[in-house]
PDB file of N, CA and C in Angstrom:
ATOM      1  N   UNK A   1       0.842  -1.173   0.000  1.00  0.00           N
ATOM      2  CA  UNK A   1       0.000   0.000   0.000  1.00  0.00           C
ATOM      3  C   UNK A   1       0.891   1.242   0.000  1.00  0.00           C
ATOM      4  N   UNK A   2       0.705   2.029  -0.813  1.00  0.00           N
ATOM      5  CA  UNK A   2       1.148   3.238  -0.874  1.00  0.00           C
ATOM      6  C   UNK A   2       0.423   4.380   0.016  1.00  0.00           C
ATOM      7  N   UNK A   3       1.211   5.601   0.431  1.00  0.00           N
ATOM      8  CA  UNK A   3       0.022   6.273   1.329  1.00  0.00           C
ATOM      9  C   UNK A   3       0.734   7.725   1.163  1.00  0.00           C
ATOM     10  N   UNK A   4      -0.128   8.906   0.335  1.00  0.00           N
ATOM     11  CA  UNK A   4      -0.153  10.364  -0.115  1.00  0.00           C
ATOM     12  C   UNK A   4      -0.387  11.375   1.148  1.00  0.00           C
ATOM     13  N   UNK A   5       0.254  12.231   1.725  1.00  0.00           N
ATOM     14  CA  UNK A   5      -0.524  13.079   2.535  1.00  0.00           C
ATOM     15  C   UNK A   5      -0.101  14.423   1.786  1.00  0.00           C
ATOM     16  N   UNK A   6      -1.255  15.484   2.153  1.00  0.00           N
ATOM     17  CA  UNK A   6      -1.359  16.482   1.375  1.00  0.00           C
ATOM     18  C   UNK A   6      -1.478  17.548   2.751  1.00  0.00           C
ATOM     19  N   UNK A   7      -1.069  18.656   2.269  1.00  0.00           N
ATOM     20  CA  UNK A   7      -0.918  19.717   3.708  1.00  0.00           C
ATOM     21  C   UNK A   7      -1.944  20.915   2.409  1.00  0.00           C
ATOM     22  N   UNK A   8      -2.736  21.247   2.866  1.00  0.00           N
ATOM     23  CA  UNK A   8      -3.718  21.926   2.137  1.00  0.00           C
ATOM     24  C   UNK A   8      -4.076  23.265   2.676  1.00  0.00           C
ATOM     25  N   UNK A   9      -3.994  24.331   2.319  1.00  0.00           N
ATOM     26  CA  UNK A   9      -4.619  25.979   2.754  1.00  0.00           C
ATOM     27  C   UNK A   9      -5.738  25.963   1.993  1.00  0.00           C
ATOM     28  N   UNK A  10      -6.565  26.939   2.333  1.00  0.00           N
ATOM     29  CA  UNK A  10      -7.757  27.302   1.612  1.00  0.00           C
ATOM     30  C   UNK A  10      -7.089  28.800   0.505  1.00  0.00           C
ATOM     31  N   UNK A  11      -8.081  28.711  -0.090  1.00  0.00           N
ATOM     32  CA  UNK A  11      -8.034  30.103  -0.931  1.00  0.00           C
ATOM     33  C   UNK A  11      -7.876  31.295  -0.776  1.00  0.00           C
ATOM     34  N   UNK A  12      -7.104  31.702  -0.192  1.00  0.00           N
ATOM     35  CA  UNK A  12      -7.558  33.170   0.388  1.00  0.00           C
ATOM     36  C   UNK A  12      -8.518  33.791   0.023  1.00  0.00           C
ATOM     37  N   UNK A  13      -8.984  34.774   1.093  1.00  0.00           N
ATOM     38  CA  UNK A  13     -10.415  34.907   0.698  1.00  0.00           C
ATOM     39  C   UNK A  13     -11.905  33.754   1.120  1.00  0.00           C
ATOM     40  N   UNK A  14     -11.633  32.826   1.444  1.00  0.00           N
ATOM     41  CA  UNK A  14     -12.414  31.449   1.107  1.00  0.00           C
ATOM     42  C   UNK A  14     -12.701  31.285   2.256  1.00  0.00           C
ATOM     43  N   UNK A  15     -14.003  31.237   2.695  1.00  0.00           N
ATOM     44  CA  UNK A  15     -14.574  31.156   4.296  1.00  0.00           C
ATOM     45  C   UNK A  15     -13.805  29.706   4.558  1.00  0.00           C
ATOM     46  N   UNK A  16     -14.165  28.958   5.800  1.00  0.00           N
ATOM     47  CA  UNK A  16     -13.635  27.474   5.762  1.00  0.00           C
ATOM     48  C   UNK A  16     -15.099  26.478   5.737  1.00  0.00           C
ATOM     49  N   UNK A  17     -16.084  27.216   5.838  1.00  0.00           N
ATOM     50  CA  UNK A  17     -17.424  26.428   5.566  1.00  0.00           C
ATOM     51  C   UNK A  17     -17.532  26.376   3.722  1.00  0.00           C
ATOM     52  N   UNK A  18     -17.491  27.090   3.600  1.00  0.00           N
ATOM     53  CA  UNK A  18     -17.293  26.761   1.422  1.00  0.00           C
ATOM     54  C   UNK A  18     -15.786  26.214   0.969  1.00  0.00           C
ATOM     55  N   UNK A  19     -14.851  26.143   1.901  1.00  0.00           N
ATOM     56  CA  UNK A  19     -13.593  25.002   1.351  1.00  0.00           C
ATOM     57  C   UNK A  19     -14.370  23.681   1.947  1.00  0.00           C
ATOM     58  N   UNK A  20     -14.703  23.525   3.025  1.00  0.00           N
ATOM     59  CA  UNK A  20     -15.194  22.318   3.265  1.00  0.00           C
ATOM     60  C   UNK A  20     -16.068  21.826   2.289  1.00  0.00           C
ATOM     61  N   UNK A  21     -17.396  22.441   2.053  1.00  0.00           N
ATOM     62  CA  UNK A  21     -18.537  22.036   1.276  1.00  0.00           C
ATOM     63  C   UNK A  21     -17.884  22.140  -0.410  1.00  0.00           C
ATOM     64  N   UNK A  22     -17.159  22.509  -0.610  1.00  0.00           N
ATOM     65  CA  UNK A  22     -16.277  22.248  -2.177  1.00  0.00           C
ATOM     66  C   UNK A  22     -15.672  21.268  -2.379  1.00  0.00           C
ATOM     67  N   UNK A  23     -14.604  21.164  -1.279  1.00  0.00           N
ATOM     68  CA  UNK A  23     -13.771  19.635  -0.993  1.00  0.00           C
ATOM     69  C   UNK A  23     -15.210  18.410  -0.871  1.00  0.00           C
ATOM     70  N   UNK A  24     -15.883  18.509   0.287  1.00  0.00           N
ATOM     71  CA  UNK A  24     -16.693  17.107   0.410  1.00  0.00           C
ATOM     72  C   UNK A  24     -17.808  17.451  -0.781  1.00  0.00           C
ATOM     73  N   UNK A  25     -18.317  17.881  -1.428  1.00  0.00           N
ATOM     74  CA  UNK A  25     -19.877  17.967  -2.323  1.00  0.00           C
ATOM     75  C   UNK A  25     -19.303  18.042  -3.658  1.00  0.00           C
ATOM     76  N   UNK A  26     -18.091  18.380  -4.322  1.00  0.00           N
ATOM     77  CA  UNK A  26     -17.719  18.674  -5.427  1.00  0.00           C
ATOM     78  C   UNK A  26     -16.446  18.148  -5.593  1.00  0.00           C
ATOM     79  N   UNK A  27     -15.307  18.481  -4.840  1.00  0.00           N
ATOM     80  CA  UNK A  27     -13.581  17.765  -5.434  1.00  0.00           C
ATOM     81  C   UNK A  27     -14.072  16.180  -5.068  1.00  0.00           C
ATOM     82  N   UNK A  28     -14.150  16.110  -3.798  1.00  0.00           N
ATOM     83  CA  UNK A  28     -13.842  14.455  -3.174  1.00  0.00           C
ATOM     84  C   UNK A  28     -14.782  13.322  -4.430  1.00  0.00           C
ATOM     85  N   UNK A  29     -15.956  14.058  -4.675  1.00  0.00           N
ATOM     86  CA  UNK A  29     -16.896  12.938  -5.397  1.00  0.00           C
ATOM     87  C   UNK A  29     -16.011  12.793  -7.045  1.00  0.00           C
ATOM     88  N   UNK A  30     -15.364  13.877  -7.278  1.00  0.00           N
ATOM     89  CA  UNK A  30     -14.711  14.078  -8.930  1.00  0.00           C
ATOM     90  C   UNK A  30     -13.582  13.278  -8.572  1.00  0.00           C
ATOM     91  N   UNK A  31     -12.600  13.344  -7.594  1.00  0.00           N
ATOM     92  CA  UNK A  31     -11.326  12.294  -7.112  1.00  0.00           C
ATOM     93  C   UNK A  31     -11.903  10.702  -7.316  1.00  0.00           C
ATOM     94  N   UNK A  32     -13.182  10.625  -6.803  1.00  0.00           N
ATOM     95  CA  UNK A  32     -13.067   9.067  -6.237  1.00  0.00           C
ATOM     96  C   UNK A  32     -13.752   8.589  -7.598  1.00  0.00           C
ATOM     97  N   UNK A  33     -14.677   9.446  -8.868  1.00  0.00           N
ATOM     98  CA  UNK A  33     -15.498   9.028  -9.745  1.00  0.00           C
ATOM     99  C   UNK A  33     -14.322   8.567 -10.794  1.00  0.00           C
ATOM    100  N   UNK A  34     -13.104   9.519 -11.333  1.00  0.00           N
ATOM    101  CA  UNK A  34     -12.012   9.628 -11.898  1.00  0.00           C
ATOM    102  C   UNK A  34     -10.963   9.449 -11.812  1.00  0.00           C
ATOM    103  N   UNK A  35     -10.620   8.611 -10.536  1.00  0.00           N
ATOM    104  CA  UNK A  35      -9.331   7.601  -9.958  1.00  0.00           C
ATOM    105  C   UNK A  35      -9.704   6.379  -9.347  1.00  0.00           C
ATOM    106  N   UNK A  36     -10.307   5.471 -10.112  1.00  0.00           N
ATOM    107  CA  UNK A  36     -10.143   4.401  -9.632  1.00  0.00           C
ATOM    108  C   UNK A  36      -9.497   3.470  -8.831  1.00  0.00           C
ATOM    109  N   UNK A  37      -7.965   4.326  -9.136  1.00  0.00           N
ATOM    110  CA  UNK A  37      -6.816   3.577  -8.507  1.00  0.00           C
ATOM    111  C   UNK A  37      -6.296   4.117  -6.944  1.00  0.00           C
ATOM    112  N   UNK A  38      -7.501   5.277  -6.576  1.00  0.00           N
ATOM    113  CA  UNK A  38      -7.423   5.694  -5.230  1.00  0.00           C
ATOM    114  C   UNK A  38      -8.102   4.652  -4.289  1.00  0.00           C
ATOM    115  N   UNK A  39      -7.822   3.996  -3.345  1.00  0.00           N
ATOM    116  CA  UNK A  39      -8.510   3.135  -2.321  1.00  0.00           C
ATOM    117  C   UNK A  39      -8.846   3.746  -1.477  1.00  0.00           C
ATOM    118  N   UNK A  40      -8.249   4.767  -0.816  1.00  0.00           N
ATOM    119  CA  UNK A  40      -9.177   5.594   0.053  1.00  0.00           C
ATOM    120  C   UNK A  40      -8.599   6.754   0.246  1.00  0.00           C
ATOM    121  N   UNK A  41      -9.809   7.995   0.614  1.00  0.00           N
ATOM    122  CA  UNK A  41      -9.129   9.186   0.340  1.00  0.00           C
ATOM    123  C   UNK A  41     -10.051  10.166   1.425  1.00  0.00           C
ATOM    124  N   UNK A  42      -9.087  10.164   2.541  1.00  0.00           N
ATOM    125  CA  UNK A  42      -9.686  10.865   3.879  1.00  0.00           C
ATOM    126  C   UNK A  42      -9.236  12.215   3.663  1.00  0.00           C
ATOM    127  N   UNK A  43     -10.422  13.134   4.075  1.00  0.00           N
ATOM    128  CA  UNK A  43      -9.813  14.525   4.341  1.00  0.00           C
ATOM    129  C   UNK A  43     -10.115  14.582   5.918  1.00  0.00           C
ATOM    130  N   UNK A  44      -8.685  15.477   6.439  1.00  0.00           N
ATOM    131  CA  UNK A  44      -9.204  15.611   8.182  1.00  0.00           C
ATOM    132  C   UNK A  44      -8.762  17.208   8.296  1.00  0.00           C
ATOM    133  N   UNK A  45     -10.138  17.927   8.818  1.00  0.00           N
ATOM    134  CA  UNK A  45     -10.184  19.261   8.770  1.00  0.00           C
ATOM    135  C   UNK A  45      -9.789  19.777  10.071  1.00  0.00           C
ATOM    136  N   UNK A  46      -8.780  20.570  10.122  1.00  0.00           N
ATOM    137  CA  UNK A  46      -7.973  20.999  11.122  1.00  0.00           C
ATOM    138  C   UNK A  46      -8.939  21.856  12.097  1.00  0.00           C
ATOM    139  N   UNK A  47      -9.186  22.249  13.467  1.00  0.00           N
ATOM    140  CA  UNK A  47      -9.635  22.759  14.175  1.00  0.00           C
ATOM    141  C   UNK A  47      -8.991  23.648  14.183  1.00  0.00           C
ATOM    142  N   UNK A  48      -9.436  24.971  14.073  1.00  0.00           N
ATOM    143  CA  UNK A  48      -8.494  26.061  14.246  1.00  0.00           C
ATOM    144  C   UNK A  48      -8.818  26.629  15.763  1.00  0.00           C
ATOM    145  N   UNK A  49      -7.609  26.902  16.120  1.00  0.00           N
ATOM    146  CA  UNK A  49      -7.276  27.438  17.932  1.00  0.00           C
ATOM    147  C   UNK A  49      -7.108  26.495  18.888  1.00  0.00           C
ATOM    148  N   UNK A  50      -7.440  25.317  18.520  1.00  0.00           N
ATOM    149  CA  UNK A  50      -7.169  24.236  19.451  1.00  0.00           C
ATOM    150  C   UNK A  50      -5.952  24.162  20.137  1.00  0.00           C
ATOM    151  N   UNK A  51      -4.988  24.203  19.166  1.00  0.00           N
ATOM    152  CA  UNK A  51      -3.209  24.458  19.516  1.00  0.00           C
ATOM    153  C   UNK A  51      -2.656  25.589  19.019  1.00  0.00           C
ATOM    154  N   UNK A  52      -3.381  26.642  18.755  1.00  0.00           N
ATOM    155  CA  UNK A  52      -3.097  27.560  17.474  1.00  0.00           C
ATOM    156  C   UNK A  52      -2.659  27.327  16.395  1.00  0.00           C
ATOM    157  N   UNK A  53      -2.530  28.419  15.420  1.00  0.00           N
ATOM    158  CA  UNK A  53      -2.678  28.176  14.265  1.00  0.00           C
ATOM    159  C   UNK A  53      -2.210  27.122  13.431  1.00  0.00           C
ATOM    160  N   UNK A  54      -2.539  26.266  12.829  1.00  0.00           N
ATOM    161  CA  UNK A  54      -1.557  25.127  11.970  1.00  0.00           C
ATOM    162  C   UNK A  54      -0.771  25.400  10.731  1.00  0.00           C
ATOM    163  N   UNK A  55      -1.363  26.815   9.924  1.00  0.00           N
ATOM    164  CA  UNK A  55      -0.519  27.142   8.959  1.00  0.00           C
ATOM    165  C   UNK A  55      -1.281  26.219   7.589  1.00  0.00           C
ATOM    166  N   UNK A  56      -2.089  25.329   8.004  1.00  0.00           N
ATOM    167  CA  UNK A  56      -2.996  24.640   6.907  1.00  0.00           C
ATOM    168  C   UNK A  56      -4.844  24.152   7.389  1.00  0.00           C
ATOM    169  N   UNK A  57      -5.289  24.200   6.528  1.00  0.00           N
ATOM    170  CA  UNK A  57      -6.918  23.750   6.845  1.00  0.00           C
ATOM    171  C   UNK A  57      -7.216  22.396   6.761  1.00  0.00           C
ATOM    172  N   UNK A  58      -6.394  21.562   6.282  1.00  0.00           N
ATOM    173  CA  UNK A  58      -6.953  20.268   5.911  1.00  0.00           C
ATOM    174  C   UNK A  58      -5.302  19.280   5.780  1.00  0.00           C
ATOM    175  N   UNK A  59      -5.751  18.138   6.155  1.00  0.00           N
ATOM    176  CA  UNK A  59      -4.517  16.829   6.014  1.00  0.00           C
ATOM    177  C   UNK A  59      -5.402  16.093   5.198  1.00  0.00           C
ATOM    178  N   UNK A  60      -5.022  15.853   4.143  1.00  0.00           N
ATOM    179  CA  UNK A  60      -5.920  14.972   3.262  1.00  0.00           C
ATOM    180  C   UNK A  60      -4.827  13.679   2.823  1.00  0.00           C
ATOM    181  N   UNK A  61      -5.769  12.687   3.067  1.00  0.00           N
ATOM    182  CA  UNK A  61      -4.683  11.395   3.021  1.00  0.00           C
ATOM    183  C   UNK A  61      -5.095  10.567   1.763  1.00  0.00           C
ATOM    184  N   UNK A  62      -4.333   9.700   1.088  1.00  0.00           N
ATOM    185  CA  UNK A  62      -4.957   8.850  -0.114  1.00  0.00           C
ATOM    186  C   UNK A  62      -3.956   7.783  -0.243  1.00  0.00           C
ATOM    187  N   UNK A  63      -5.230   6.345  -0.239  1.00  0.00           N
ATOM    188  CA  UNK A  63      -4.065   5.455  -0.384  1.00  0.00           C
ATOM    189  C   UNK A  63      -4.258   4.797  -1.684  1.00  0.00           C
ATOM    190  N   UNK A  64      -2.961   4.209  -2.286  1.00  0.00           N
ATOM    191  CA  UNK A  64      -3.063   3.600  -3.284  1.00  0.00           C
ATOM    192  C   UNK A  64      -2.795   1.957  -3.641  1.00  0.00           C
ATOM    193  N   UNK A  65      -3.321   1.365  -4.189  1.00  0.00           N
ATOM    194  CA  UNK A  65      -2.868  -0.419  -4.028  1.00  0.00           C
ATOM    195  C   UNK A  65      -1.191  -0.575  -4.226  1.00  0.00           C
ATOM    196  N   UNK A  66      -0.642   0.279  -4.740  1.00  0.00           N
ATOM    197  CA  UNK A  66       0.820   0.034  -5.239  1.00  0.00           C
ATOM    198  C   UNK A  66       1.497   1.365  -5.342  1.00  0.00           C
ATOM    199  N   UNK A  67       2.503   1.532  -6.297  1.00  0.00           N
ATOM    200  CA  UNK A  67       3.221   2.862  -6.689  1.00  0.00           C
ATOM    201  C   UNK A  67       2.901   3.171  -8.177  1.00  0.00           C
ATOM    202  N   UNK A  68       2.190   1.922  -8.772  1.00  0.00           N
ATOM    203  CA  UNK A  68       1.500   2.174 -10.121  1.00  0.00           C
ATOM    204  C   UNK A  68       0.530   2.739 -10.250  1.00  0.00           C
ATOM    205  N   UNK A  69      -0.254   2.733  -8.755  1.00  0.00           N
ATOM    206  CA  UNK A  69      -1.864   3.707  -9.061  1.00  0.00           C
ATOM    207  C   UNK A  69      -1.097   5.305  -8.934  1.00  0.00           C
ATOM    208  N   UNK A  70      -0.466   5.164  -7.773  1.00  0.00           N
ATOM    209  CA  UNK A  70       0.332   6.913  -7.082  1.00  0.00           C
ATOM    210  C   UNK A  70       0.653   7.119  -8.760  1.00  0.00           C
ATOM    211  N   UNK A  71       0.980   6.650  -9.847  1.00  0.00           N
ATOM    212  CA  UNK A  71       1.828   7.311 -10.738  1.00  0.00           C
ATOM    213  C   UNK A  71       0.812   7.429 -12.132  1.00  0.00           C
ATOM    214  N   UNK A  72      -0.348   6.007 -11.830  1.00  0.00           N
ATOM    215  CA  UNK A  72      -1.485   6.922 -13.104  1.00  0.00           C
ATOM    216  C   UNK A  72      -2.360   7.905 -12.766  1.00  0.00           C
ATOM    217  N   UNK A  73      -2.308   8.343 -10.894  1.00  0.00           N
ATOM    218  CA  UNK A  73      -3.209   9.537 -10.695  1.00  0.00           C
ATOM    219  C   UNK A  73      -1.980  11.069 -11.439  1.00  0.00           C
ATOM    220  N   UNK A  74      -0.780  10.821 -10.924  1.00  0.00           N
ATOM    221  CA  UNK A  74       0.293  11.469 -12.236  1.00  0.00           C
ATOM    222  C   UNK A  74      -0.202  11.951 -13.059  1.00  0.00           C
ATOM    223  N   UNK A  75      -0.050  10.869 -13.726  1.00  0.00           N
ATOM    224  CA  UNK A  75      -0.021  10.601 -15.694  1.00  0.00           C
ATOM    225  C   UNK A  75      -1.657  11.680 -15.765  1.00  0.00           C
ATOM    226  N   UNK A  76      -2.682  11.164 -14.669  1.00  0.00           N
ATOM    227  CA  UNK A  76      -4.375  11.398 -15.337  1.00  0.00           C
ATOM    228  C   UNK A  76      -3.807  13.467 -14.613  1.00  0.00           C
ATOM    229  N   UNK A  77      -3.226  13.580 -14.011  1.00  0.00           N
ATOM    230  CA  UNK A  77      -3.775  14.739 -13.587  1.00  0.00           C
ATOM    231  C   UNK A  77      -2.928  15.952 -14.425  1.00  0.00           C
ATOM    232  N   UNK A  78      -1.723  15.748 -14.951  1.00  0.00           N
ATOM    233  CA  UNK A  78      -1.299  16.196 -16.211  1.00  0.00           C
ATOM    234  C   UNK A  78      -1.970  15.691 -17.508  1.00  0.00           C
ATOM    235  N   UNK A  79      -2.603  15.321 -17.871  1.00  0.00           N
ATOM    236  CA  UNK A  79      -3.462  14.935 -19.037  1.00  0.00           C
ATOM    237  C   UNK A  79      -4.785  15.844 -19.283  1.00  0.00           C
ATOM    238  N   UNK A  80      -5.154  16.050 -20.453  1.00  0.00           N
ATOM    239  CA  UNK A  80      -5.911  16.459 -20.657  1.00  0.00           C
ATOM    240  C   UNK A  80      -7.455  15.904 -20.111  1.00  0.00           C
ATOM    241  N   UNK A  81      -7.576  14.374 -19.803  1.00  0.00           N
ATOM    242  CA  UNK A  81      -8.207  14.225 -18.982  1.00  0.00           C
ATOM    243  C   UNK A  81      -8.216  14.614 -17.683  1.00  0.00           C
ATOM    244  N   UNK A  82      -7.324  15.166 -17.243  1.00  0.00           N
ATOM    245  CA  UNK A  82      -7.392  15.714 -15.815  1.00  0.00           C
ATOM    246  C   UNK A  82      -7.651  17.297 -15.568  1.00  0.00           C
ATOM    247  N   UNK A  83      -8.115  17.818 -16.720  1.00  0.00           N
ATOM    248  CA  UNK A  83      -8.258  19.141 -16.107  1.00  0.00           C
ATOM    249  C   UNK A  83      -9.634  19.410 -15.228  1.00  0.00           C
ATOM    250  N   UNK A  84     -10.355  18.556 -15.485  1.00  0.00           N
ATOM    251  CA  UNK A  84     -11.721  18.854 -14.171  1.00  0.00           C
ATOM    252  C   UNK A  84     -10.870  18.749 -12.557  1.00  0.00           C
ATOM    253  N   UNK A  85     -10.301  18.241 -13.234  1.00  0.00           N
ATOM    254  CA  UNK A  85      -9.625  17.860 -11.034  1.00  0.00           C
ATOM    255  C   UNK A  85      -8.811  19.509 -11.135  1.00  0.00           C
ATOM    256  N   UNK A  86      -7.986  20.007 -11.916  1.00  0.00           N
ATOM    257  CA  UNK A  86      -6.787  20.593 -11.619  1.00  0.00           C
ATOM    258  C   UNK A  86      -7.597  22.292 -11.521  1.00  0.00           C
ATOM    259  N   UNK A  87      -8.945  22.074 -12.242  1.00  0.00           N
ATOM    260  CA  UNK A  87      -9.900  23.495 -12.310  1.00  0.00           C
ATOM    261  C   UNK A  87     -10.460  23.520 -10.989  1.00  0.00           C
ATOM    262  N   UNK A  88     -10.760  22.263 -10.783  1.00  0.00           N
ATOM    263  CA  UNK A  88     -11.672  22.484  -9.406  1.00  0.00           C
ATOM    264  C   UNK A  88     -10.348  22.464  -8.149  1.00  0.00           C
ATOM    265  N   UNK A  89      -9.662  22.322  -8.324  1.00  0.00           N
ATOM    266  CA  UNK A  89      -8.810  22.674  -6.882  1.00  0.00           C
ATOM    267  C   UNK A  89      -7.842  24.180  -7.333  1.00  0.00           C
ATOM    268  N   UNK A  90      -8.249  24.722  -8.433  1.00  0.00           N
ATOM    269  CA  UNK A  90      -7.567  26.390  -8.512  1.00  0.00           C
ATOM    270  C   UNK A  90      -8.656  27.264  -7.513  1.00  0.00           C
ATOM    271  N   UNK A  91      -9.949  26.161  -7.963  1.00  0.00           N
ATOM    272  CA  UNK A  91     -11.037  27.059  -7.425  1.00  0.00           C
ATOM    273  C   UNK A  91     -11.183  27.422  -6.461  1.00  0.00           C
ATOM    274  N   UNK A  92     -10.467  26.296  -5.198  1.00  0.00           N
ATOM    275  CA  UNK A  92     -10.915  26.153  -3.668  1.00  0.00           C
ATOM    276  C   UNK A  92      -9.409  26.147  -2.763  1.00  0.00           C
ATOM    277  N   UNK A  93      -8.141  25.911  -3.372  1.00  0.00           N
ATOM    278  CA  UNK A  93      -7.018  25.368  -2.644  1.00  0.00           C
ATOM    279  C   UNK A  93      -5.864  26.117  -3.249  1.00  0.00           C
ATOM    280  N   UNK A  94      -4.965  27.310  -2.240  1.00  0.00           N
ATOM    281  CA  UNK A  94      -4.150  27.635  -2.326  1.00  0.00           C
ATOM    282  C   UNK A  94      -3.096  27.104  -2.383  1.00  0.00           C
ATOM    283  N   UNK A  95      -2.832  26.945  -4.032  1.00  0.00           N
ATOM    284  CA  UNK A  95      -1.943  25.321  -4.821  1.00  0.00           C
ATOM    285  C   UNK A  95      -0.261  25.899  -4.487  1.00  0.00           C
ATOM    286  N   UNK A  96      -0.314  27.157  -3.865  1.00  0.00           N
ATOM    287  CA  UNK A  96       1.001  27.346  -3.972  1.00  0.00           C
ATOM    288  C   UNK A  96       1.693  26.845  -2.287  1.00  0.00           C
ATOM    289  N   UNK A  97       0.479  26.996  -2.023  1.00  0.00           N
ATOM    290  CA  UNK A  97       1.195  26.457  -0.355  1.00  0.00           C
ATOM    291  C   UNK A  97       0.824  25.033  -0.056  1.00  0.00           C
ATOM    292  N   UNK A  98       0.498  24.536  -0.857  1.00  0.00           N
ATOM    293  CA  UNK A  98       0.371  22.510  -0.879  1.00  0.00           C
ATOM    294  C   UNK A  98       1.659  22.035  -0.249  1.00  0.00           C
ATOM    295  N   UNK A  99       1.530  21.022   0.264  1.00  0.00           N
ATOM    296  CA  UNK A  99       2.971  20.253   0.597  1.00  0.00           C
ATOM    297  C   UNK A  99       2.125  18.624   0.283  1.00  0.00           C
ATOM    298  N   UNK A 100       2.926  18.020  -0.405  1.00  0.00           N
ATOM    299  CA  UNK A 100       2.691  16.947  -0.456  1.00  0.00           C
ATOM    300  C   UNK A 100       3.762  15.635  -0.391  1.00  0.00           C
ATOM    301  N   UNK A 101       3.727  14.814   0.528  1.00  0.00           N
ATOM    302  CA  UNK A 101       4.567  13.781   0.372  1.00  0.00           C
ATOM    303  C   UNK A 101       3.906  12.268   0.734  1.00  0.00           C
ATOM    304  N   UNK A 102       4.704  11.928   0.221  1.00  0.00           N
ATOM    305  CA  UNK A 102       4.564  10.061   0.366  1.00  0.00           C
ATOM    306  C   UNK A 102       5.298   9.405   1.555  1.00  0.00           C
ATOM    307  N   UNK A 103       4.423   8.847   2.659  1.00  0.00           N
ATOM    308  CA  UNK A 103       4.826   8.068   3.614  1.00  0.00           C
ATOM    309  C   UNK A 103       4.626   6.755   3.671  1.00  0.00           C
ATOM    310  N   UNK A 104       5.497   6.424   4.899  1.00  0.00           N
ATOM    311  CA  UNK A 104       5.513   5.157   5.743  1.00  0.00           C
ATOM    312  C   UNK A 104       4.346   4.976   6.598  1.00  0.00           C
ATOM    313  N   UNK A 105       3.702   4.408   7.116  1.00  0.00           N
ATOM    314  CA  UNK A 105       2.344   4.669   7.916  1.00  0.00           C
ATOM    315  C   UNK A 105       2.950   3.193   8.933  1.00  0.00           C
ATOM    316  N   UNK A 106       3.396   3.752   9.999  1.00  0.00           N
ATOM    317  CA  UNK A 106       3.164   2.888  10.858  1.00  0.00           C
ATOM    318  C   UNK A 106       2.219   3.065  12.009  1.00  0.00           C
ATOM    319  N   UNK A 107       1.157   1.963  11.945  1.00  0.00           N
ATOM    320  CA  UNK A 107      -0.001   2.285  13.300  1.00  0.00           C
ATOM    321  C   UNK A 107       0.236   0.944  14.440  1.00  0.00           C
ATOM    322  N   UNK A 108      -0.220   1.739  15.571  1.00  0.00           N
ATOM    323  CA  UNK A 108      -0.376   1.265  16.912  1.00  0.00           C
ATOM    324  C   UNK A 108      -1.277   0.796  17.227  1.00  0.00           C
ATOM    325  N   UNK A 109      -1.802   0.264  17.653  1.00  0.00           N
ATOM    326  CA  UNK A 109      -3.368  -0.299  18.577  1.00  0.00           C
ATOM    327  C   UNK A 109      -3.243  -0.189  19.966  1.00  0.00           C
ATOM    328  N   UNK A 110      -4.176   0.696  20.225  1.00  0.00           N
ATOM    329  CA  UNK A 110      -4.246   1.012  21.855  1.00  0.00           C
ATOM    330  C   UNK A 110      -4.492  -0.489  22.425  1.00  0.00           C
ATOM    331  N   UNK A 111      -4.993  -1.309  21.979  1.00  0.00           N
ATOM    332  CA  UNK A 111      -5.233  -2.437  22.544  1.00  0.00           C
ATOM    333  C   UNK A 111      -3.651  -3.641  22.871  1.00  0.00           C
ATOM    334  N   UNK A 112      -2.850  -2.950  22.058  1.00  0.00           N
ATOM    335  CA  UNK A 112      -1.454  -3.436  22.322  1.00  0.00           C
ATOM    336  C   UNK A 112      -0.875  -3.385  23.345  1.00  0.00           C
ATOM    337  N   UNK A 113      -1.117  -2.007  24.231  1.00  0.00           N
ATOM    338  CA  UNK A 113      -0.330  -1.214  25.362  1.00  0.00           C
ATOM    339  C   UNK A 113      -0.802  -2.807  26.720  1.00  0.00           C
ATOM    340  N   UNK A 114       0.181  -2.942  27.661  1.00  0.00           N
ATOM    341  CA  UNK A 114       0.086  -3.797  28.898  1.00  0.00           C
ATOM    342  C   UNK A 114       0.509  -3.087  29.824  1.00  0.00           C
TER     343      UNK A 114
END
């Protein structure tokens, strides 16, 4: 399993109730209709003031079966088939402050601890 995390700002300008309702009602349904090769694709929306500021609105995670899906979401999102994805996130996501990298995911189970 491959696993994408994305460090995401909103638009400037862009309340965080219309980045949310853009991301879940409009991007997320166009990601999952037009990447097949995504297995799952969590967005987790940052609480703002909790710890102060985070510097981003959203951790959006995506996993892939291999390093062959990570590289035809690539291929589809430079393609001319991909410009619905690349229009709809000019629309909602300040593309210049993205961070994106590819991890290791190691998890724990609280049920482990003795």
């Amino acid at each position: 399993m491959v696993k994408e995390m994305l460090l995401i700002r909103r638009k400037p300008g862009m309340s965080r109730e219309d980045f949310i309702k853009h991301y879940e009602e409009v991007h997320a349904p166009l990601i999952l209709r037009m990447c097949p090769y995504v297995k799952k694709y969590a967005r987790n929306y940052v609480q703002s003031g909790v710890m102060g500021e985070a510097g981003f609105d959203c951790i959006t995670e995506v996993w892939y079966e291999d390093m062959a899906g990570f590289q035809a979401l690539g291929q589809l999102y430079t393609a001319e088939e991909g410009k619905p994805i690349r229009e709809s996130e000019a629309s909602f996501l300040d593309e210049s402050s993205m961070v994106v990298v590819l991890v290791d995911e190691n998890v724990s189970e609280a049920s482990a601890r003795r």
